[in-house]
C-alpha atoms as a PDB file:
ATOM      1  CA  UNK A   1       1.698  31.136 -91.431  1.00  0.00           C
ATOM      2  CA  UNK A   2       0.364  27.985 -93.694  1.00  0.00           C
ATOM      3  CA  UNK A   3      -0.373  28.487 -97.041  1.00  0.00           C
ATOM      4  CA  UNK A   4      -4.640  28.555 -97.621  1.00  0.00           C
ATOM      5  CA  UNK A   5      -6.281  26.930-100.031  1.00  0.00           C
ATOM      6  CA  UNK A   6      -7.244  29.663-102.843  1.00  0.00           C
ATOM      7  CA  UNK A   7     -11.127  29.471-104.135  1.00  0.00           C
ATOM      8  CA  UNK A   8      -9.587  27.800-107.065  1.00  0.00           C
ATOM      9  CA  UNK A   9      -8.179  25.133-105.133  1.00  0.00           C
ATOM     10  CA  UNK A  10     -11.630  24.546-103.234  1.00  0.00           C
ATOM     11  CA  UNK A  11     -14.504  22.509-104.198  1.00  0.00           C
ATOM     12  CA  UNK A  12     -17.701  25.034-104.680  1.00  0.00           C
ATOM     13  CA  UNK A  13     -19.774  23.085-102.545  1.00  0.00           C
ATOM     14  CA  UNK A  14     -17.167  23.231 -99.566  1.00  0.00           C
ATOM     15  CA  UNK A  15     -17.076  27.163 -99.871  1.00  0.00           C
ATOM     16  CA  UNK A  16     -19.513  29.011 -97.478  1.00  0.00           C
ATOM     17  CA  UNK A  17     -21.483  32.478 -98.718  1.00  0.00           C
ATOM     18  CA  UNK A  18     -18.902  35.311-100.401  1.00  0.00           C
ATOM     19  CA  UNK A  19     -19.440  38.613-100.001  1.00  0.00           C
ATOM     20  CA  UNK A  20     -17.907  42.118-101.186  1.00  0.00           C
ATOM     21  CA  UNK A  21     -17.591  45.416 -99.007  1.00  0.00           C
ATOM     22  CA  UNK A  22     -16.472  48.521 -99.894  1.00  0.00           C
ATOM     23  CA  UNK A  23     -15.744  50.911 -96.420  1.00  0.00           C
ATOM     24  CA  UNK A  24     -14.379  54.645 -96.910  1.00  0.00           C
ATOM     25  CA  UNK A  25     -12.334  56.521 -94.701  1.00  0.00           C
ATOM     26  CA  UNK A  26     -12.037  60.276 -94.696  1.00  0.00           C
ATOM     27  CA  UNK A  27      -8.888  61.652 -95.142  1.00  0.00           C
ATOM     28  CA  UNK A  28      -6.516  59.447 -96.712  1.00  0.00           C
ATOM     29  CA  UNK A  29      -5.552  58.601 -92.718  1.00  0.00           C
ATOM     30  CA  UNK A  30      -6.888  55.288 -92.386  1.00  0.00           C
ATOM     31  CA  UNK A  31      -5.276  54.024 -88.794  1.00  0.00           C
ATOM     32  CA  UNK A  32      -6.522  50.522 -88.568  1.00  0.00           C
ATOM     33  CA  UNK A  33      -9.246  50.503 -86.112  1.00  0.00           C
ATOM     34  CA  UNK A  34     -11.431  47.822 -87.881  1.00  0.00           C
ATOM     35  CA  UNK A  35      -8.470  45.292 -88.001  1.00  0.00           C
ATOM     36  CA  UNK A  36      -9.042  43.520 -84.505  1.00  0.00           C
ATOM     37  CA  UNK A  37     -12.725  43.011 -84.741  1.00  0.00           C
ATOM     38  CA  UNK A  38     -11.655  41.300 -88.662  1.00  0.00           C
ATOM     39  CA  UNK A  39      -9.160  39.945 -86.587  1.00  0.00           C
ATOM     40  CA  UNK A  40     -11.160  38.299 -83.799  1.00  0.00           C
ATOM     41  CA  UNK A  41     -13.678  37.174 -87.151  1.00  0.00           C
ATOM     42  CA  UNK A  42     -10.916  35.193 -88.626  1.00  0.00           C
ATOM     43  CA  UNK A  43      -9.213  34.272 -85.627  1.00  0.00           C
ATOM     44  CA  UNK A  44     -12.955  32.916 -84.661  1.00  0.00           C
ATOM     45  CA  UNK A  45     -13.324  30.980 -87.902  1.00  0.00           C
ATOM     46  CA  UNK A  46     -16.796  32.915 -88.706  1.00  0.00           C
ATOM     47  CA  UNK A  47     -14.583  34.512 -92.026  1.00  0.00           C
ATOM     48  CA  UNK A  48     -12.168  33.809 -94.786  1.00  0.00           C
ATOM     49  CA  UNK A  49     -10.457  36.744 -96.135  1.00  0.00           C
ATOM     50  CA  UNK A  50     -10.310  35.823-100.130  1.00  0.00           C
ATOM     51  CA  UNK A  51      -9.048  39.145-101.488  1.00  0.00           C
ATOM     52  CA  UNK A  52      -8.077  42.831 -99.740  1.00  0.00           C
ATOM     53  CA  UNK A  53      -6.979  45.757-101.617  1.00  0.00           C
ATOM     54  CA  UNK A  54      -6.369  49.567-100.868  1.00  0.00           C
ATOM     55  CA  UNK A  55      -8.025  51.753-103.123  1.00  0.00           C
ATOM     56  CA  UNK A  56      -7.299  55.948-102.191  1.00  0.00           C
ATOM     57  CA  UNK A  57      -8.440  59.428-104.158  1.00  0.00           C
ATOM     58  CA  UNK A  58      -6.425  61.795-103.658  1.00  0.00           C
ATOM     59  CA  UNK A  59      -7.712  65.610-103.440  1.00  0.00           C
ATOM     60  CA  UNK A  60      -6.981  65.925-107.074  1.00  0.00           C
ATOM     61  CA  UNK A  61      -9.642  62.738-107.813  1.00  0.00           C
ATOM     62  CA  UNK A  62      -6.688  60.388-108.900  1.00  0.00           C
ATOM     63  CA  UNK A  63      -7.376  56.830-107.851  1.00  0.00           C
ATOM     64  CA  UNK A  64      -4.483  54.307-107.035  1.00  0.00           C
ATOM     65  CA  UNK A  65      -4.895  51.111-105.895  1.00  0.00           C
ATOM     66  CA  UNK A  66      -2.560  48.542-103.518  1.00  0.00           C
ATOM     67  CA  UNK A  67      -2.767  44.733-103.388  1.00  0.00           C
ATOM     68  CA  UNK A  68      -1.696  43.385-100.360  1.00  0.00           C
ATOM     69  CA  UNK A  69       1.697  42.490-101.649  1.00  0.00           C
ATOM     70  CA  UNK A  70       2.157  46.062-102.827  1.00  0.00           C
ATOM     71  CA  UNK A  71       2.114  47.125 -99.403  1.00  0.00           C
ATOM     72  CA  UNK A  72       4.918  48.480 -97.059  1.00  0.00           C
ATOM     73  CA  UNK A  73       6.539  45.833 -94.849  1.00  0.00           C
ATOM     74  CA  UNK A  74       4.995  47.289 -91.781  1.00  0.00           C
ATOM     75  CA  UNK A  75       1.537  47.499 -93.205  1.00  0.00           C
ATOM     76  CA  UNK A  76       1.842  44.224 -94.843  1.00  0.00           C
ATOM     77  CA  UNK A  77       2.935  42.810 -91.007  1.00  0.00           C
ATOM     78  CA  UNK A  78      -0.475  44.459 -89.808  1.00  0.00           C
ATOM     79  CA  UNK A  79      -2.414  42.770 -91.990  1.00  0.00           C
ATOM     80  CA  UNK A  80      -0.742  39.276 -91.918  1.00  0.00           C
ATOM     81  CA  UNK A  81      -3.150  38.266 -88.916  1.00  0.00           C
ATOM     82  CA  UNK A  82      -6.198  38.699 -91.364  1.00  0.00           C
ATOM     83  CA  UNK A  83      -5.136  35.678 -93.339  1.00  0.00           C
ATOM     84  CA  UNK A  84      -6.412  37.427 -96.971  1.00  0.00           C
ATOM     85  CA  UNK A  85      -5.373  34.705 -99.858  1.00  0.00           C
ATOM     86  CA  UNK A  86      -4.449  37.381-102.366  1.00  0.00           C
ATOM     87  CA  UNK A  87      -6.857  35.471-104.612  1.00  0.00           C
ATOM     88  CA  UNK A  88      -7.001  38.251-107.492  1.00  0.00           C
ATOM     89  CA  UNK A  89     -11.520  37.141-107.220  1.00  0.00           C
ATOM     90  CA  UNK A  90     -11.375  40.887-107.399  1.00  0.00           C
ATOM     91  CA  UNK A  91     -11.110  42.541-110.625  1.00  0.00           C
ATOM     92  CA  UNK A  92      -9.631  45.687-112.090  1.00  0.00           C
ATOM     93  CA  UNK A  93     -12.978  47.073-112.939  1.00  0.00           C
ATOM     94  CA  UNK A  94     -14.378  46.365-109.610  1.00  0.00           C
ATOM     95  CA  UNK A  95     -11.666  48.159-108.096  1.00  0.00           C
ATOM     96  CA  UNK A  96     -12.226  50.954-110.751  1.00  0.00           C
ATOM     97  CA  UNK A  97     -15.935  51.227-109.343  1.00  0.00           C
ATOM     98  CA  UNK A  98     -15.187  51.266-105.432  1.00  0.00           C
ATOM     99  CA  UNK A  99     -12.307  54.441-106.637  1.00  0.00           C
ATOM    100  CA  UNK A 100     -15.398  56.228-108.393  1.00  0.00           C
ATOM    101  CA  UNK A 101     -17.503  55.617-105.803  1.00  0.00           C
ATOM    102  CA  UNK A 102     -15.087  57.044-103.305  1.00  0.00           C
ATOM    103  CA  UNK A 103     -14.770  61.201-102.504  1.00  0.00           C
ATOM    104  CA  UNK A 104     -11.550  62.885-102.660  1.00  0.00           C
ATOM    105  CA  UNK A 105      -9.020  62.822 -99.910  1.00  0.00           C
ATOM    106  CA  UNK A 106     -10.576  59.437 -98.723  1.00  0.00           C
ATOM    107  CA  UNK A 107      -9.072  55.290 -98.496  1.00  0.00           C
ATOM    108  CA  UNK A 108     -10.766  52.458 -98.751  1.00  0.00           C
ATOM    109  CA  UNK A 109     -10.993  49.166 -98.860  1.00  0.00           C
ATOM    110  CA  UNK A 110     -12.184  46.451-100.532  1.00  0.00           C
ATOM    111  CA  UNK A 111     -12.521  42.974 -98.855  1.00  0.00           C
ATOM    112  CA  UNK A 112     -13.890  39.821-100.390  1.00  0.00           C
ATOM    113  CA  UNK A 113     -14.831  37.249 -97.744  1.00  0.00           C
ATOM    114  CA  UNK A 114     -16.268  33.901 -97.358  1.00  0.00           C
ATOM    115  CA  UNK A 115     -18.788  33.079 -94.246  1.00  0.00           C
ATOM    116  CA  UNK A 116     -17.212  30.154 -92.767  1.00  0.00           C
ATOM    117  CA  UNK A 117     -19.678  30.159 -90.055  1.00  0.00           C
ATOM    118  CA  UNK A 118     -22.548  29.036 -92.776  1.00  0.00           C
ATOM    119  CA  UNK A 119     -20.778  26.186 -94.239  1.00  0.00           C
ATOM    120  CA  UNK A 120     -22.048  23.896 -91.911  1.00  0.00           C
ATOM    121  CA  UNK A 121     -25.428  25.000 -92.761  1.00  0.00           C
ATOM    122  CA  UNK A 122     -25.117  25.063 -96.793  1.00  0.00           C
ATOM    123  CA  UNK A 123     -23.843  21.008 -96.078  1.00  0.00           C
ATOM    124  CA  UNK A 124     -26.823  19.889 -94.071  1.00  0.00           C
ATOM    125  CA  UNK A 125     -29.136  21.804 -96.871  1.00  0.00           C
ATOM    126  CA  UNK A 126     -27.304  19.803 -99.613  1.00  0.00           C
ATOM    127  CA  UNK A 127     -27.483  16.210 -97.166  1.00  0.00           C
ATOM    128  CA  UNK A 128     -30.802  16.826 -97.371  1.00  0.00           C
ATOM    129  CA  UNK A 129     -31.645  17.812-101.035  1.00  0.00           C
ATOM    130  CA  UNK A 130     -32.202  21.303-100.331  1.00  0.00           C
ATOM    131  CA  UNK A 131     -31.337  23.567-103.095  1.00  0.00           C
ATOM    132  CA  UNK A 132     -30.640  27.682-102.366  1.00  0.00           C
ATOM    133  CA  UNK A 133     -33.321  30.009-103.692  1.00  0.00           C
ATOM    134  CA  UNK A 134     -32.667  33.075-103.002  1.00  0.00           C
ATOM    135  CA  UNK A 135     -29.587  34.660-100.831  1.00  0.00           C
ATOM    136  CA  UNK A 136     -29.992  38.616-100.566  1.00  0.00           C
ATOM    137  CA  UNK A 137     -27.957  41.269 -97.833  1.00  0.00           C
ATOM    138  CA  UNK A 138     -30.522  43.676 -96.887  1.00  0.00           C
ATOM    139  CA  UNK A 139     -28.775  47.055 -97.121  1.00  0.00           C
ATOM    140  CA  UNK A 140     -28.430  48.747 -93.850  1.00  0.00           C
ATOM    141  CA  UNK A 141     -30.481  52.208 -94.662  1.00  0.00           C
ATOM    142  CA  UNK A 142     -33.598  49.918 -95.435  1.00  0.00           C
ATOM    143  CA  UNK A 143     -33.023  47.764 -92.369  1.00  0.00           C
ATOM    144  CA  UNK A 144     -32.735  51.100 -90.277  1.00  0.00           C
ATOM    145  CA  UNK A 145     -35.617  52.664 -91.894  1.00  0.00           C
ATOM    146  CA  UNK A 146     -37.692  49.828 -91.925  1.00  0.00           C
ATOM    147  CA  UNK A 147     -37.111  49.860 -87.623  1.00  0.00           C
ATOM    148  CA  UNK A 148     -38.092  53.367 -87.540  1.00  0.00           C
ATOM    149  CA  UNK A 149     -41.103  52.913 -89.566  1.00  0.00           C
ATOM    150  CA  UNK A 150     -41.938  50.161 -87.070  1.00  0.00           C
ATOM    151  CA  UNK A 151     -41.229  51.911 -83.943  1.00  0.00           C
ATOM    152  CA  UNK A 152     -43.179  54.986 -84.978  1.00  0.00           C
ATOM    153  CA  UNK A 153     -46.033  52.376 -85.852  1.00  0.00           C
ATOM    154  CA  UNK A 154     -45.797  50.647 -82.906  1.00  0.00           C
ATOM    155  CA  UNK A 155     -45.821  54.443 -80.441  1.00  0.00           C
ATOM    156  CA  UNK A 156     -49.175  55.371 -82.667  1.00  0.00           C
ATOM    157  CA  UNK A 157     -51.252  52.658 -81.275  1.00  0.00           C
ATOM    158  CA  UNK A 158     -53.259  52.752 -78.116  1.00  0.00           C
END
């Protein structure tokens, strides 16, 4: 595996969109059925893994948390083909909110990734003077509602 560049290392304006997620898995039993689609992403070059780390509650409510290097061998072998940096972008008190956030008896996992794919994009809008206004995610329960409210509009008419 080559080393990456770490955000650090990068120049800001060469760096495509980051975002955060948070996932949850019931039962402290997480398997590893997300890992080839984040697989075929960074395979694909449409993400950069900056930063994964393992957050569990256990049925008592205790938190713990795993970096990537923390990890067994085996689990750290599973992971390899997602590329994370291990760029510590991730702090302890964001890790403390995704471990509040979480229910007891669940993992989850926190992943900090850069959209490769929109790098192009953010260059041609700098080539040509462009400046970013506003860059939002649209949370999922609005998008979904926001379909329903249009379907249901859409079967009232004549």
């Amino acid at each position: 595996m080559t080393a990456q560049k770490t955000p650090a290392m990068l120049d800001a304006s060469a760096i495509g969109p980051i975002d955060l997620i948070a996932v949850e898995f019931p039962g402290n039993r997480f398997k590893g059925e997300i890992l080839r689609d984040l697989h075929e992403l960074v395979a694909a070059g449409t993400i950069r893994i900056i930063d994964l780390v393992i957050v569990s509650k256990s049925d008592a409510g205790q938190v713990s948390v795993l970096e990537l290097q923390d990890l067994d061998p085996e689990s750290r072998s599973t992971l390899a083909p997602l590329q994370a940096a291990i760029s510590q972008m991730l702090t302890r008190e964001d890790l403390e909110d995704v471990g509040e956030q979480l229910a007891n008896n669940t993992t989850g996992a926190v992943m900090l990734y850069e959209n490769t794919w929109a790098v192009k994009t953010k260059q041609a809008i700098m080539d040509a003077n462009g400046r970013l206004l506003v860059q939002a995610r649209v949370p999922h329960d609005i998008v979904q509602e926001t379909l329903s409210d249009m379907a249901a509009y859409s079967a009232s008419l004549p």
